[in-house]
PDB file of N, CA and C in Angstrom:
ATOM      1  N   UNK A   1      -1.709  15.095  27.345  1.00  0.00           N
ATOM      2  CA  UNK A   1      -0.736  14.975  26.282  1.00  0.00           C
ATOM      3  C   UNK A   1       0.388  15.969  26.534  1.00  0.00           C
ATOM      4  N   UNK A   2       1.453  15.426  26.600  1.00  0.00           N
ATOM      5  CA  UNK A   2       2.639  16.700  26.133  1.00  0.00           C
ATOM      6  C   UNK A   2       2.720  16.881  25.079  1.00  0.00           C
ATOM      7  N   UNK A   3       2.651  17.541  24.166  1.00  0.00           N
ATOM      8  CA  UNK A   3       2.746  18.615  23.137  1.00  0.00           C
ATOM      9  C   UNK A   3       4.092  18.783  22.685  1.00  0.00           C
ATOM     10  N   UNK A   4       4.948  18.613  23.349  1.00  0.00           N
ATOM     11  CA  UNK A   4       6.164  19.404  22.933  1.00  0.00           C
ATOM     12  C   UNK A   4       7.148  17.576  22.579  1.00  0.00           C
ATOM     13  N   UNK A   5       6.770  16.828  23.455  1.00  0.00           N
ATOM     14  CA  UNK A   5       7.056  15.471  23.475  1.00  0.00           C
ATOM     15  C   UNK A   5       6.215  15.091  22.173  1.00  0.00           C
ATOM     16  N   UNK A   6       5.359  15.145  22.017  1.00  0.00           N
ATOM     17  CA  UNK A   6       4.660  14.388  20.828  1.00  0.00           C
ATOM     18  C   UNK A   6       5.206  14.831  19.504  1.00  0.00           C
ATOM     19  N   UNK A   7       5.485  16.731  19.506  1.00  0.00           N
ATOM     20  CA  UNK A   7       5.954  16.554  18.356  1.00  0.00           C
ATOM     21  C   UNK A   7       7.016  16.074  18.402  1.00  0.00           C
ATOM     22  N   UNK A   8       7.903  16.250  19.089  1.00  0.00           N
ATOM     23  CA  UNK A   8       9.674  15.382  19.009  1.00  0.00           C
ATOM     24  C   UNK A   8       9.533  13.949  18.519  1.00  0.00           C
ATOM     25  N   UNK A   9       8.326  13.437  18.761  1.00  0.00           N
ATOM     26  CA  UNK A   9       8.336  11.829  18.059  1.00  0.00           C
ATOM     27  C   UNK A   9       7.477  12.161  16.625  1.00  0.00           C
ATOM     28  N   UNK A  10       7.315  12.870  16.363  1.00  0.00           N
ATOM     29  CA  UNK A  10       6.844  12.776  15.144  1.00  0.00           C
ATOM     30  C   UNK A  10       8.097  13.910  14.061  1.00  0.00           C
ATOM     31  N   UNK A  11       8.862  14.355  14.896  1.00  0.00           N
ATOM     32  CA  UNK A  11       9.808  14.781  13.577  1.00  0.00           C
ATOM     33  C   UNK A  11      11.264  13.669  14.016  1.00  0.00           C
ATOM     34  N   UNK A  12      10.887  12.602  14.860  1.00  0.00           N
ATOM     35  CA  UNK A  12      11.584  11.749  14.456  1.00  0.00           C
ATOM     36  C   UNK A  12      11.552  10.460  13.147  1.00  0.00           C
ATOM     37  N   UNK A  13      10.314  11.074  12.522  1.00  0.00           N
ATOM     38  CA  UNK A  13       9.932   9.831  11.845  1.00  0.00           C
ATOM     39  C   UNK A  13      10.286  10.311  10.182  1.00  0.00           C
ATOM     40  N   UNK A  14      11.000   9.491   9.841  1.00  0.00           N
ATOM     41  CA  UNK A  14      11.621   9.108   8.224  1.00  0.00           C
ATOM     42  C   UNK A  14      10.862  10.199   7.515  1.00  0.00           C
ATOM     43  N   UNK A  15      10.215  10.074   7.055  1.00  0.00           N
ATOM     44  CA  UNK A  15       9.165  11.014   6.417  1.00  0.00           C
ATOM     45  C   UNK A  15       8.830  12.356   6.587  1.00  0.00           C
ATOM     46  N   UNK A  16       8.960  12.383   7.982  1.00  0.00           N
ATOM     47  CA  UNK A  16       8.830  13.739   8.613  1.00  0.00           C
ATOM     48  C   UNK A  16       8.986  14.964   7.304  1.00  0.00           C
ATOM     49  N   UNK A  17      10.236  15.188   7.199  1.00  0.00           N
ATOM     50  CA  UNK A  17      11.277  16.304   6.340  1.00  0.00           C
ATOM     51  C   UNK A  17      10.393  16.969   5.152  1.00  0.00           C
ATOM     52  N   UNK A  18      10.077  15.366   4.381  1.00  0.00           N
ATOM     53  CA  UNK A  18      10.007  15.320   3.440  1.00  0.00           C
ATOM     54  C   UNK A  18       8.454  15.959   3.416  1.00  0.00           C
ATOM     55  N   UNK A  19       7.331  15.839   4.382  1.00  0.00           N
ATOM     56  CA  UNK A  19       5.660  15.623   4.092  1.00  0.00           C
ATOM     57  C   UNK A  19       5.336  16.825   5.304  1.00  0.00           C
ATOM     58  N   UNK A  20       6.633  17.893   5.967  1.00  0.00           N
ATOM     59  CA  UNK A  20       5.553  18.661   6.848  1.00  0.00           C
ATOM     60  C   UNK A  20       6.516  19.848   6.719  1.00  0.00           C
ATOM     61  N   UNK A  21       5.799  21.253   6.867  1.00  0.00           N
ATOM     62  CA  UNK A  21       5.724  22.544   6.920  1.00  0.00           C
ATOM     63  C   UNK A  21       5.185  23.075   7.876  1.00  0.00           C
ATOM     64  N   UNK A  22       3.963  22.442   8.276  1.00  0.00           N
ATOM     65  CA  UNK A  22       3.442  23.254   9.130  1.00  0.00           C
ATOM     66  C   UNK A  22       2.634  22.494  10.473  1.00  0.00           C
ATOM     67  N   UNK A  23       2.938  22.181  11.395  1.00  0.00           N
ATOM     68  CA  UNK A  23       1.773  22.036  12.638  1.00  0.00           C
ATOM     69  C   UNK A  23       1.180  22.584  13.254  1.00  0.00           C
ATOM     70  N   UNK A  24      -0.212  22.489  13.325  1.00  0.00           N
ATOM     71  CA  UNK A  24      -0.887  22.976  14.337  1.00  0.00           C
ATOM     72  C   UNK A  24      -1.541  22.380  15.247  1.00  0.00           C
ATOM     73  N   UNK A  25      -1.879  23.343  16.422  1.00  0.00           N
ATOM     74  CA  UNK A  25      -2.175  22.477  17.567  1.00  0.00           C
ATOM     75  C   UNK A  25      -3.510  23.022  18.287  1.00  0.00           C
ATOM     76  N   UNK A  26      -4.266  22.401  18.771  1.00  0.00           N
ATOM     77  CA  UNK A  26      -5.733  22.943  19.133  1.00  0.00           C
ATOM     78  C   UNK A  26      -5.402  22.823  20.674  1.00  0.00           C
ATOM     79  N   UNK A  27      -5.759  23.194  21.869  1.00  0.00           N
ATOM     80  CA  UNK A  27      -5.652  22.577  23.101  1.00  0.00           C
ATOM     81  C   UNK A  27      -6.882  23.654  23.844  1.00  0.00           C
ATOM     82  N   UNK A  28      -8.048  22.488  23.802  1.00  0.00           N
ATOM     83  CA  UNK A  28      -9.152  23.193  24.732  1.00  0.00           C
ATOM     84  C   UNK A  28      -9.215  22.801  25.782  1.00  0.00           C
ATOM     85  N   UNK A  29      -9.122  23.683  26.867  1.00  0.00           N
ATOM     86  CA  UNK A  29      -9.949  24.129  28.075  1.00  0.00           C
ATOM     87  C   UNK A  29     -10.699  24.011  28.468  1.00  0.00           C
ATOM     88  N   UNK A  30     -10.963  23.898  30.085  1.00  0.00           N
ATOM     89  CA  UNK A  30     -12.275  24.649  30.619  1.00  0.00           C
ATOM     90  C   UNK A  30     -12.094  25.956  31.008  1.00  0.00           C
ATOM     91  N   UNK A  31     -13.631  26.453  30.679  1.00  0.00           N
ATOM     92  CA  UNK A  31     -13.453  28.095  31.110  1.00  0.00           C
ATOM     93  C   UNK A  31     -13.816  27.912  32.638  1.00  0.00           C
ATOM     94  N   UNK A  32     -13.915  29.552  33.027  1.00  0.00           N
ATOM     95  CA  UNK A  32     -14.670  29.023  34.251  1.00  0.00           C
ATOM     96  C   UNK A  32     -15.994  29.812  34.054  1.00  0.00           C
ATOM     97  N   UNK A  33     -16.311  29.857  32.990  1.00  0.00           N
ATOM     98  CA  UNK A  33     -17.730  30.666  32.739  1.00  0.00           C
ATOM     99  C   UNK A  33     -18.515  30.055  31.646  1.00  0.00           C
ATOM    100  N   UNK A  34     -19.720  30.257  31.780  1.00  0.00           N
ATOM    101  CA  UNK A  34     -20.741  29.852  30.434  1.00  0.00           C
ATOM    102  C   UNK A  34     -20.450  30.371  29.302  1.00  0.00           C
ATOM    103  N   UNK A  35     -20.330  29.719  28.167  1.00  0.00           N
ATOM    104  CA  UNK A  35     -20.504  30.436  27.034  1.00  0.00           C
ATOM    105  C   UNK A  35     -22.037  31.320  26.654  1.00  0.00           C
ATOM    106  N   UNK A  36     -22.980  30.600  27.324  1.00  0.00           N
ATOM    107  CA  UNK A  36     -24.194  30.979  27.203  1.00  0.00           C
ATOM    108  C   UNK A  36     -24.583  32.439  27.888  1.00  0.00           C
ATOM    109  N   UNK A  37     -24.320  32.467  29.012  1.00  0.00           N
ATOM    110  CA  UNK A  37     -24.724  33.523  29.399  1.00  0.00           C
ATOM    111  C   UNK A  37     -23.468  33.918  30.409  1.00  0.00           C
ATOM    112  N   UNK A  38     -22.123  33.515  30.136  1.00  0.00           N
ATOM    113  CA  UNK A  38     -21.143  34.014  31.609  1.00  0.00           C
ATOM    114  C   UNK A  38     -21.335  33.566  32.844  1.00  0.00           C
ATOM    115  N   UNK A  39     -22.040  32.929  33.629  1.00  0.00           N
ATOM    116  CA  UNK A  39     -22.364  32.244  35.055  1.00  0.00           C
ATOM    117  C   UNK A  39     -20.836  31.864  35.353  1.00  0.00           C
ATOM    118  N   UNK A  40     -20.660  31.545  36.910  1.00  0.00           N
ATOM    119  CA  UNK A  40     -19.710  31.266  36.602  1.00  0.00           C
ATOM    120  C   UNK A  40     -19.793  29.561  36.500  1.00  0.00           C
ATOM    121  N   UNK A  41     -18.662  28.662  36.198  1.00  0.00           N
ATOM    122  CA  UNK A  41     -18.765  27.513  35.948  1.00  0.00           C
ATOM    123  C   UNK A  41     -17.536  26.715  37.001  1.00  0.00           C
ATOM    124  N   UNK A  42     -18.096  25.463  37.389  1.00  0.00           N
ATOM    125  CA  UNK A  42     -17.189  25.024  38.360  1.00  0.00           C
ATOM    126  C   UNK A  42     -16.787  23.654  37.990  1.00  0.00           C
ATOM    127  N   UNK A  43     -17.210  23.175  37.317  1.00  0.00           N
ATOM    128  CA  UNK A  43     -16.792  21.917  36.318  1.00  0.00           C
ATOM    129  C   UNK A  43     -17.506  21.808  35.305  1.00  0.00           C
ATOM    130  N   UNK A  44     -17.435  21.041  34.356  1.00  0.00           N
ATOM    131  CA  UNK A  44     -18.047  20.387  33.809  1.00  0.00           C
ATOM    132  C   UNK A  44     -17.748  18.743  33.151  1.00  0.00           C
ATOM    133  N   UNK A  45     -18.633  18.315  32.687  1.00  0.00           N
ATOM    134  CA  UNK A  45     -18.926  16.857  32.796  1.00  0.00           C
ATOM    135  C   UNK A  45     -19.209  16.561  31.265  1.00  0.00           C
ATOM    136  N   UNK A  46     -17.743  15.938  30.353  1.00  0.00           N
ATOM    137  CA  UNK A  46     -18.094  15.335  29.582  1.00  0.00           C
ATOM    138  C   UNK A  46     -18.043  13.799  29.159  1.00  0.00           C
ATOM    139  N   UNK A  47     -18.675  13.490  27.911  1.00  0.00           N
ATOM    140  CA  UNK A  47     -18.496  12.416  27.559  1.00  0.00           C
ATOM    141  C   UNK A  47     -17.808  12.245  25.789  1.00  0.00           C
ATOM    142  N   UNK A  48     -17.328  11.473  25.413  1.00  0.00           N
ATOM    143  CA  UNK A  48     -16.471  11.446  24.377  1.00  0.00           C
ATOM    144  C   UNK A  48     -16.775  10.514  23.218  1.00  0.00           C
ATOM    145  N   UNK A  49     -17.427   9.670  22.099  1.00  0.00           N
ATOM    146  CA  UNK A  49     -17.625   9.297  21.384  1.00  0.00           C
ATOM    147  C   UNK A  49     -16.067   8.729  20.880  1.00  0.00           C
ATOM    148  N   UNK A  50     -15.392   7.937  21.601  1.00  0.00           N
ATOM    149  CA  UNK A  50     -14.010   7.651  20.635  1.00  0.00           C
ATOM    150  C   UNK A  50     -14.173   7.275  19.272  1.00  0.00           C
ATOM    151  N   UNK A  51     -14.941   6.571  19.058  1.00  0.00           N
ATOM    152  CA  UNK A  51     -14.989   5.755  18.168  1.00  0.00           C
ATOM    153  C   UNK A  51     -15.337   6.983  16.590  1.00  0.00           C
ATOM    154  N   UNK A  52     -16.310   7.623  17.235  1.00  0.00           N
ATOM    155  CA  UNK A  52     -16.383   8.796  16.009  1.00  0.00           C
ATOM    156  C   UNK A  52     -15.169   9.731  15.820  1.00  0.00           C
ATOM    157  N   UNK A  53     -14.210  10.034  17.389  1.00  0.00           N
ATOM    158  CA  UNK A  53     -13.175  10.552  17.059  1.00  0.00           C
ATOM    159  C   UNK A  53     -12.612  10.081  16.258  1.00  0.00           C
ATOM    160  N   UNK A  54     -12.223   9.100  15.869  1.00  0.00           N
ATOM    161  CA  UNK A  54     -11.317   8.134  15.376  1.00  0.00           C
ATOM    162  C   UNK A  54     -11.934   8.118  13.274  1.00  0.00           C
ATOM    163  N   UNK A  55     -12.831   7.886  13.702  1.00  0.00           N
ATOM    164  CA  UNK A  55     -13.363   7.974  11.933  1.00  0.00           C
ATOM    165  C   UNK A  55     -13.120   9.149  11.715  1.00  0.00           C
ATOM    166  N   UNK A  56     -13.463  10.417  12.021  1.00  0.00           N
ATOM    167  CA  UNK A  56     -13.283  12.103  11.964  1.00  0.00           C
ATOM    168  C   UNK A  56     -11.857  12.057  11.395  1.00  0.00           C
ATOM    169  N   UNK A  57     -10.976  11.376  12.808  1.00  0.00           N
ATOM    170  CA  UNK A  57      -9.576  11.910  11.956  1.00  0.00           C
ATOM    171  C   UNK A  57      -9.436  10.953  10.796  1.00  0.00           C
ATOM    172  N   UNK A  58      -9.475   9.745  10.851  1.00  0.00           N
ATOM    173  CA  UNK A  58      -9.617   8.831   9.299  1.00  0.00           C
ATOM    174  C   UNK A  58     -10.051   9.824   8.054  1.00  0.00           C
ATOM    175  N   UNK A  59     -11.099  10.228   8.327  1.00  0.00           N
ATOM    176  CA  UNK A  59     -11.901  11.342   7.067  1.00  0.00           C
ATOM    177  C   UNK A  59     -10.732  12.191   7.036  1.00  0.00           C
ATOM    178  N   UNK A  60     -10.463  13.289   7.576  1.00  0.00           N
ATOM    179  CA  UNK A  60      -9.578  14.351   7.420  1.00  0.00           C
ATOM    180  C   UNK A  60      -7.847  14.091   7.429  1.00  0.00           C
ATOM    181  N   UNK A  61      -7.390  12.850   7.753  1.00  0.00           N
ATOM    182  CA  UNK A  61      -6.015  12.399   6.791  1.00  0.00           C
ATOM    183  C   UNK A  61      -6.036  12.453   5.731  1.00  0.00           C
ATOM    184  N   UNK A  62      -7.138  12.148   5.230  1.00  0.00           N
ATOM    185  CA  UNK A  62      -7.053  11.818   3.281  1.00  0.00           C
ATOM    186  C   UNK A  62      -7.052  13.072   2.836  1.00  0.00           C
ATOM    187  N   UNK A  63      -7.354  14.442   3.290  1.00  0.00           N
ATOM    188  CA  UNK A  63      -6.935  15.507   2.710  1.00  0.00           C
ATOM    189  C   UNK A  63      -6.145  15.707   2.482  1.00  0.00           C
ATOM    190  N   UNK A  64      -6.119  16.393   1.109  1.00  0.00           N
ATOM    191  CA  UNK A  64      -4.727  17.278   0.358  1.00  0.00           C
ATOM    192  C   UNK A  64      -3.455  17.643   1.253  1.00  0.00           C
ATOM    193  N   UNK A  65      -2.349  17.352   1.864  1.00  0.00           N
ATOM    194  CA  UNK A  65      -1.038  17.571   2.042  1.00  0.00           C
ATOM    195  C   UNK A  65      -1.162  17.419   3.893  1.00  0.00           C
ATOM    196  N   UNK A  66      -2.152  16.677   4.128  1.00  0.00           N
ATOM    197  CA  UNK A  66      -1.992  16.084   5.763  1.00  0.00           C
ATOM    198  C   UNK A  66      -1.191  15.165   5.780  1.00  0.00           C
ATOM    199  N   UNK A  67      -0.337  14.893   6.831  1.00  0.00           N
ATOM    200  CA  UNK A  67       0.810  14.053   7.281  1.00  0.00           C
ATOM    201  C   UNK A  67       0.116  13.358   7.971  1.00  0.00           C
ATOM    202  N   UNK A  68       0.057  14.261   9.383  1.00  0.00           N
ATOM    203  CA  UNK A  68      -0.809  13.132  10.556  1.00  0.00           C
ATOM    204  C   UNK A  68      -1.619  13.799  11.449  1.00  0.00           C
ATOM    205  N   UNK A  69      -2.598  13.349  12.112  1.00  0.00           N
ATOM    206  CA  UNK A  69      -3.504  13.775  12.947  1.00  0.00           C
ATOM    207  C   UNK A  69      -3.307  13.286  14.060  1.00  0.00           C
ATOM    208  N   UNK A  70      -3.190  13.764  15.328  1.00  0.00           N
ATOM    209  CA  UNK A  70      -2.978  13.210  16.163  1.00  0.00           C
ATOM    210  C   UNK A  70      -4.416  13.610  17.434  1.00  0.00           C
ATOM    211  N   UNK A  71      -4.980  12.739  17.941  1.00  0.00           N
ATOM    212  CA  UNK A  71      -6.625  13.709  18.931  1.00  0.00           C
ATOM    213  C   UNK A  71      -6.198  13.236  20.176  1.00  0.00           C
ATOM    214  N   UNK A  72      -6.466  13.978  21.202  1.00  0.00           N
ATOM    215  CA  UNK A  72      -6.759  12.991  22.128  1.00  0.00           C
ATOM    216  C   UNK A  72      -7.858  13.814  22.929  1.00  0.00           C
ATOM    217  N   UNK A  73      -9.110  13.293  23.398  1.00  0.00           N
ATOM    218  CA  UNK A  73     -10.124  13.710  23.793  1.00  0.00           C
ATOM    219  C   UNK A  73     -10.760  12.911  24.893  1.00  0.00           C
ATOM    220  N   UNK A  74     -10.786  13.963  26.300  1.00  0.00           N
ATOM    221  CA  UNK A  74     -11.103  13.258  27.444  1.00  0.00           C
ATOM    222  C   UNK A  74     -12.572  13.042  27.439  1.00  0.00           C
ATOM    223  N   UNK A  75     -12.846  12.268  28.367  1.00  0.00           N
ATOM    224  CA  UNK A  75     -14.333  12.233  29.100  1.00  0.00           C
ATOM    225  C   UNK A  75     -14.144  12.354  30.092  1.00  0.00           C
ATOM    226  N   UNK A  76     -15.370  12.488  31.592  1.00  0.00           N
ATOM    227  CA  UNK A  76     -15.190  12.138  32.680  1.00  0.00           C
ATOM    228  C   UNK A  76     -15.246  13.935  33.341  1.00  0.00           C
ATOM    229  N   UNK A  77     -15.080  14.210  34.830  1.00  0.00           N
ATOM    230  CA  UNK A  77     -15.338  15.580  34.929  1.00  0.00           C
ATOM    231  C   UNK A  77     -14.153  16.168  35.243  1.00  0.00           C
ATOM    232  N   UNK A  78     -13.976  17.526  34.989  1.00  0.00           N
ATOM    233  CA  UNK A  78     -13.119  18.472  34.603  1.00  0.00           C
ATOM    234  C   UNK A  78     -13.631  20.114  35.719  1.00  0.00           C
ATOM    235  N   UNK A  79     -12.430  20.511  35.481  1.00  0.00           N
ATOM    236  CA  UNK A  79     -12.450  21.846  36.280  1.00  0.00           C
ATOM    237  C   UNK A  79     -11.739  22.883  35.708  1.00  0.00           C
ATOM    238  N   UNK A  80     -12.051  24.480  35.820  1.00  0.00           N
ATOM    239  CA  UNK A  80     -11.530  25.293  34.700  1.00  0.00           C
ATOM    240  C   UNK A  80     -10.175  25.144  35.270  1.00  0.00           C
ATOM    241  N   UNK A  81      -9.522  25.456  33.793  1.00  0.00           N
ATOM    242  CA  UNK A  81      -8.361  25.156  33.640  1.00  0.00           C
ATOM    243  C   UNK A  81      -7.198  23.808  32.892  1.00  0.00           C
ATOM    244  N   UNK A  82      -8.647  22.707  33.555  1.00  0.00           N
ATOM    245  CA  UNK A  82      -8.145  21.509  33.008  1.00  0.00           C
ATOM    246  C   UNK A  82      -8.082  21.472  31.404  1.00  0.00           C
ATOM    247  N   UNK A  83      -7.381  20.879  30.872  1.00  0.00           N
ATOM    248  CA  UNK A  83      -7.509  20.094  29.511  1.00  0.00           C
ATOM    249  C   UNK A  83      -8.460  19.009  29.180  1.00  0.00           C
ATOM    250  N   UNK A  84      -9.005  19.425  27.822  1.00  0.00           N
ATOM    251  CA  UNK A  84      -9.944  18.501  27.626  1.00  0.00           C
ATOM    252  C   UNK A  84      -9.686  17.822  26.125  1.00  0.00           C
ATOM    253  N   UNK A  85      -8.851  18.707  25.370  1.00  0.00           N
ATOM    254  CA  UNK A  85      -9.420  18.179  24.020  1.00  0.00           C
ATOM    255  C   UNK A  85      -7.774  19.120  23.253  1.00  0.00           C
ATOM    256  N   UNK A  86      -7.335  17.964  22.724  1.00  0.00           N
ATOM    257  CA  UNK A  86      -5.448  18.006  21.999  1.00  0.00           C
ATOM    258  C   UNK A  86      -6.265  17.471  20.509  1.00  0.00           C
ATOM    259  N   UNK A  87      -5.642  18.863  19.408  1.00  0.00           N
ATOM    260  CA  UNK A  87      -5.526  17.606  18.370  1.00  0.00           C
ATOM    261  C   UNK A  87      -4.007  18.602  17.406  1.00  0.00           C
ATOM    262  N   UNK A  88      -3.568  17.835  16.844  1.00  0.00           N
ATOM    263  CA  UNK A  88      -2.626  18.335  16.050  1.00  0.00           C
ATOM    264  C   UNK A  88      -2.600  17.814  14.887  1.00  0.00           C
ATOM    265  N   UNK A  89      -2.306  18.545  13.991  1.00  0.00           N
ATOM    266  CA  UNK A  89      -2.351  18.498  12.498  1.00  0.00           C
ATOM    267  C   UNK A  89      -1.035  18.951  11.957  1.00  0.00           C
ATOM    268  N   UNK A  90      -0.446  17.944  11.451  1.00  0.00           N
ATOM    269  CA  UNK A  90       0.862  18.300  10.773  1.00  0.00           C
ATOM    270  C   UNK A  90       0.443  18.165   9.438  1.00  0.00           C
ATOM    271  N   UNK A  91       1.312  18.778   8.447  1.00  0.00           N
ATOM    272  CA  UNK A  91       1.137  18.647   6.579  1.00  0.00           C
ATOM    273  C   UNK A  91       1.994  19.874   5.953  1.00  0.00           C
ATOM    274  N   UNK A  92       2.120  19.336   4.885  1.00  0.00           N
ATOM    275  CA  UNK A  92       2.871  20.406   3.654  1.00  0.00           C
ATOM    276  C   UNK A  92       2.805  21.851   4.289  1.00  0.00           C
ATOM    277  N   UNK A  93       1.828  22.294   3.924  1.00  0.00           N
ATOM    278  CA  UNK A  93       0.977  23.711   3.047  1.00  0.00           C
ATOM    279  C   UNK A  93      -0.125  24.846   4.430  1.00  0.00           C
ATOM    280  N   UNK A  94       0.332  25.502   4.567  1.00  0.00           N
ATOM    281  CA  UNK A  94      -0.912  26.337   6.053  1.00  0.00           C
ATOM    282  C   UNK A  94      -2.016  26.387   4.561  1.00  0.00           C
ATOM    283  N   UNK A  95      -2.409  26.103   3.444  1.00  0.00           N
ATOM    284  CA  UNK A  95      -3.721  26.733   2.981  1.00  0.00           C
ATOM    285  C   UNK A  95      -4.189  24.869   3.184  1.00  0.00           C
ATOM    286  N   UNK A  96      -3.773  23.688   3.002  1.00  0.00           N
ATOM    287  CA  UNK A  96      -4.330  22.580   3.735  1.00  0.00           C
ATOM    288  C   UNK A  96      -4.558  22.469   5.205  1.00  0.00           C
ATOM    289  N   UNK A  97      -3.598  22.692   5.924  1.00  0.00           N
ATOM    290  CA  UNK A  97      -3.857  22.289   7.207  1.00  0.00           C
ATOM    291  C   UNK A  97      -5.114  23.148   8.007  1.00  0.00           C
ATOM    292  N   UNK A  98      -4.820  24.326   8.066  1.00  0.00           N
ATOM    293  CA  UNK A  98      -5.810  25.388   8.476  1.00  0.00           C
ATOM    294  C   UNK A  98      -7.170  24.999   8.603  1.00  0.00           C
ATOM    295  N   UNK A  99      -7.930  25.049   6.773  1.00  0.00           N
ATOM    296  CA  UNK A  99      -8.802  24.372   7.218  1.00  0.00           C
ATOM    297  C   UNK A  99      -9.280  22.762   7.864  1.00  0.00           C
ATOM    298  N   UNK A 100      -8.618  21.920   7.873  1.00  0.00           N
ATOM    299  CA  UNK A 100      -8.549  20.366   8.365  1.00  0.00           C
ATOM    300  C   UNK A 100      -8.586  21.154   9.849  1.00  0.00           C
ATOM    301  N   UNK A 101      -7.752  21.473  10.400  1.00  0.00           N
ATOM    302  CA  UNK A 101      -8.226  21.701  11.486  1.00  0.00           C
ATOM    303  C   UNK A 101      -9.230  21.825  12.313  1.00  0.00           C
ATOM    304  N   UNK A 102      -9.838  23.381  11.419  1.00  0.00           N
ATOM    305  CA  UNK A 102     -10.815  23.709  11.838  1.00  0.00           C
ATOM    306  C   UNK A 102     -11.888  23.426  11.610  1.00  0.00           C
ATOM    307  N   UNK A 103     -12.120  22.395  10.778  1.00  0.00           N
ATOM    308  CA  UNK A 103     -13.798  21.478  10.190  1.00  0.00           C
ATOM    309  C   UNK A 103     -13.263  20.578  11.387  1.00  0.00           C
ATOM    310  N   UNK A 104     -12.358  20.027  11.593  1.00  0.00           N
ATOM    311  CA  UNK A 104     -12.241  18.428  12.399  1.00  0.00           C
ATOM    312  C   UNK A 104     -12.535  19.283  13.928  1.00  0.00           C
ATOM    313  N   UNK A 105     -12.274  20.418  14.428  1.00  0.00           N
ATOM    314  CA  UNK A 105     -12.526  20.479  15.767  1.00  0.00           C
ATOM    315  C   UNK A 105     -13.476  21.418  15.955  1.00  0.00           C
ATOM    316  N   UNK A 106     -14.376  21.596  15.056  1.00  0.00           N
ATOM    317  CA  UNK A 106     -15.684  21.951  14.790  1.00  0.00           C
ATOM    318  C   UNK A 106     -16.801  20.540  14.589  1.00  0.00           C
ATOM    319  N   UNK A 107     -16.368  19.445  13.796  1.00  0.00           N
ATOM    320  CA  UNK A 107     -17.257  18.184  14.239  1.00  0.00           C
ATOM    321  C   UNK A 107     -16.731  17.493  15.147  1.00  0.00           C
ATOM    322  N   UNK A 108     -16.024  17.112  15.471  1.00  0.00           N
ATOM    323  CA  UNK A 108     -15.650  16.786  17.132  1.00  0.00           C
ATOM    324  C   UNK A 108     -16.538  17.177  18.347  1.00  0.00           C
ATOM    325  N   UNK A 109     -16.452  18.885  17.685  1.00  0.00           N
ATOM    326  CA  UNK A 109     -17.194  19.584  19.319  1.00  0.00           C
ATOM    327  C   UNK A 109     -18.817  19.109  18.997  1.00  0.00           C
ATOM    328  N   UNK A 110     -19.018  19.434  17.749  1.00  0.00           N
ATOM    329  CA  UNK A 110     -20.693  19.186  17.637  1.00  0.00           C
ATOM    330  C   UNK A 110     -20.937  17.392  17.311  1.00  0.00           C
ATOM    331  N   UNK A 111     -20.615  16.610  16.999  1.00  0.00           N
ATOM    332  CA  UNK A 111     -20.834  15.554  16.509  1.00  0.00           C
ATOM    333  C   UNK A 111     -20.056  14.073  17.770  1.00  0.00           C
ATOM    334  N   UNK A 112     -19.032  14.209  18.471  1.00  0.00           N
ATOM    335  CA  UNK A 112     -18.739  13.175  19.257  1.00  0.00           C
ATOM    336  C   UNK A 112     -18.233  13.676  20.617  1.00  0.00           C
ATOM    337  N   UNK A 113     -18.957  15.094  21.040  1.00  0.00           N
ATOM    338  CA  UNK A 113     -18.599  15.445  22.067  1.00  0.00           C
ATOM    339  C   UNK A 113     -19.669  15.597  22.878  1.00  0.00           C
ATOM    340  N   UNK A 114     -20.393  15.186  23.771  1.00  0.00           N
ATOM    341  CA  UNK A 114     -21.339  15.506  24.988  1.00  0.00           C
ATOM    342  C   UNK A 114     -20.758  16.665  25.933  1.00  0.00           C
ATOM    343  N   UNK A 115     -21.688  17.583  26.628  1.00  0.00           N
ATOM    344  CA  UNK A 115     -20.614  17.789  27.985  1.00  0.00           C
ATOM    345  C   UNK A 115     -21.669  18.471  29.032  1.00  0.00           C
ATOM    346  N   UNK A 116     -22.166  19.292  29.550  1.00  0.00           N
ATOM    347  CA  UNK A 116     -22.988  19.447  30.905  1.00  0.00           C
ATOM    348  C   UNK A 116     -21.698  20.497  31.617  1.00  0.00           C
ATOM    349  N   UNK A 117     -22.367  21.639  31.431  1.00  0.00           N
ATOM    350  CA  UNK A 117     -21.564  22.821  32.861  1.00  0.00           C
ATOM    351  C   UNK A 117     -22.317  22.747  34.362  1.00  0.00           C
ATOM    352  N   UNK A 118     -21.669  22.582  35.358  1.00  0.00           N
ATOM    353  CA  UNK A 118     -21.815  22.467  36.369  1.00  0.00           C
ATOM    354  C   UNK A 118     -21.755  24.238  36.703  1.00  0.00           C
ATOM    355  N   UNK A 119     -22.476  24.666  37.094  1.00  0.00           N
ATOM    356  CA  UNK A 119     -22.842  25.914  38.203  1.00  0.00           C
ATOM    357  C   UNK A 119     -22.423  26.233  38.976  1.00  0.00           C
ATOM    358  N   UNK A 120     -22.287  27.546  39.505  1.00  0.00           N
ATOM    359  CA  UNK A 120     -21.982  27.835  41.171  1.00  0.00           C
ATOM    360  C   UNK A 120     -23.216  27.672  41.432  1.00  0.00           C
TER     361      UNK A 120
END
């Protein structure tokens, strides 16, 4: 995803002005280490549940002063550094968006995300 392109099409839109204050933007990584114990890590290998992505953000639009959600979440294998996981949250108010954020890319990671670290 470009980021900087995506928002430019979304403060092109009618509404824009009127329904946003604030965006935020999530953009995860690979490390090149375990969260578990630090090893180092040389890919890893996920898989993606679209379909639950997709209801997740459905659920968390209908919150209080969200505009739009935008996800995009890879599968397939990855290497540190790569991108894995875009979501942005535009709306009114930072005391709405904040949390939407952070519940939606907290069930994302636990609920429609698989993934497997590959080892040195």
């Amino acid at each position: 995803m470009d980021i900087s392109k995506t928002i430019q099409e979304l403060k092109q839109r009618p509404d824009f002005n009127d329904n946003v204050g604030m965006i935020l933007i999530h953009n995860g990584t690979v490390r090149n280490w375990s969260r578990a114990d630090r090893q180092p890590v040389t890919a890893l290998e996920t898989t993606v549940d679209q379909e639950l992505v997709a209801a997740l953000r459905q659920e968390y639009l209908s919150h209080e002063g969200i505009y739009e959600i935008i996800v995009e979440a890879h599968s397939g294998t990855f290497y540190p550094g790569d991108d894995l996981l875009f979501i942005i949250v535009a709306g009114d108010l930072r005391e709405n968006i904040k949390p939407v954020l952070a519940a939606l890319l907290d069930r994302i990671k636990a609920e429609a995300v698989s993934k497997k670290e590959i080892i040195q």
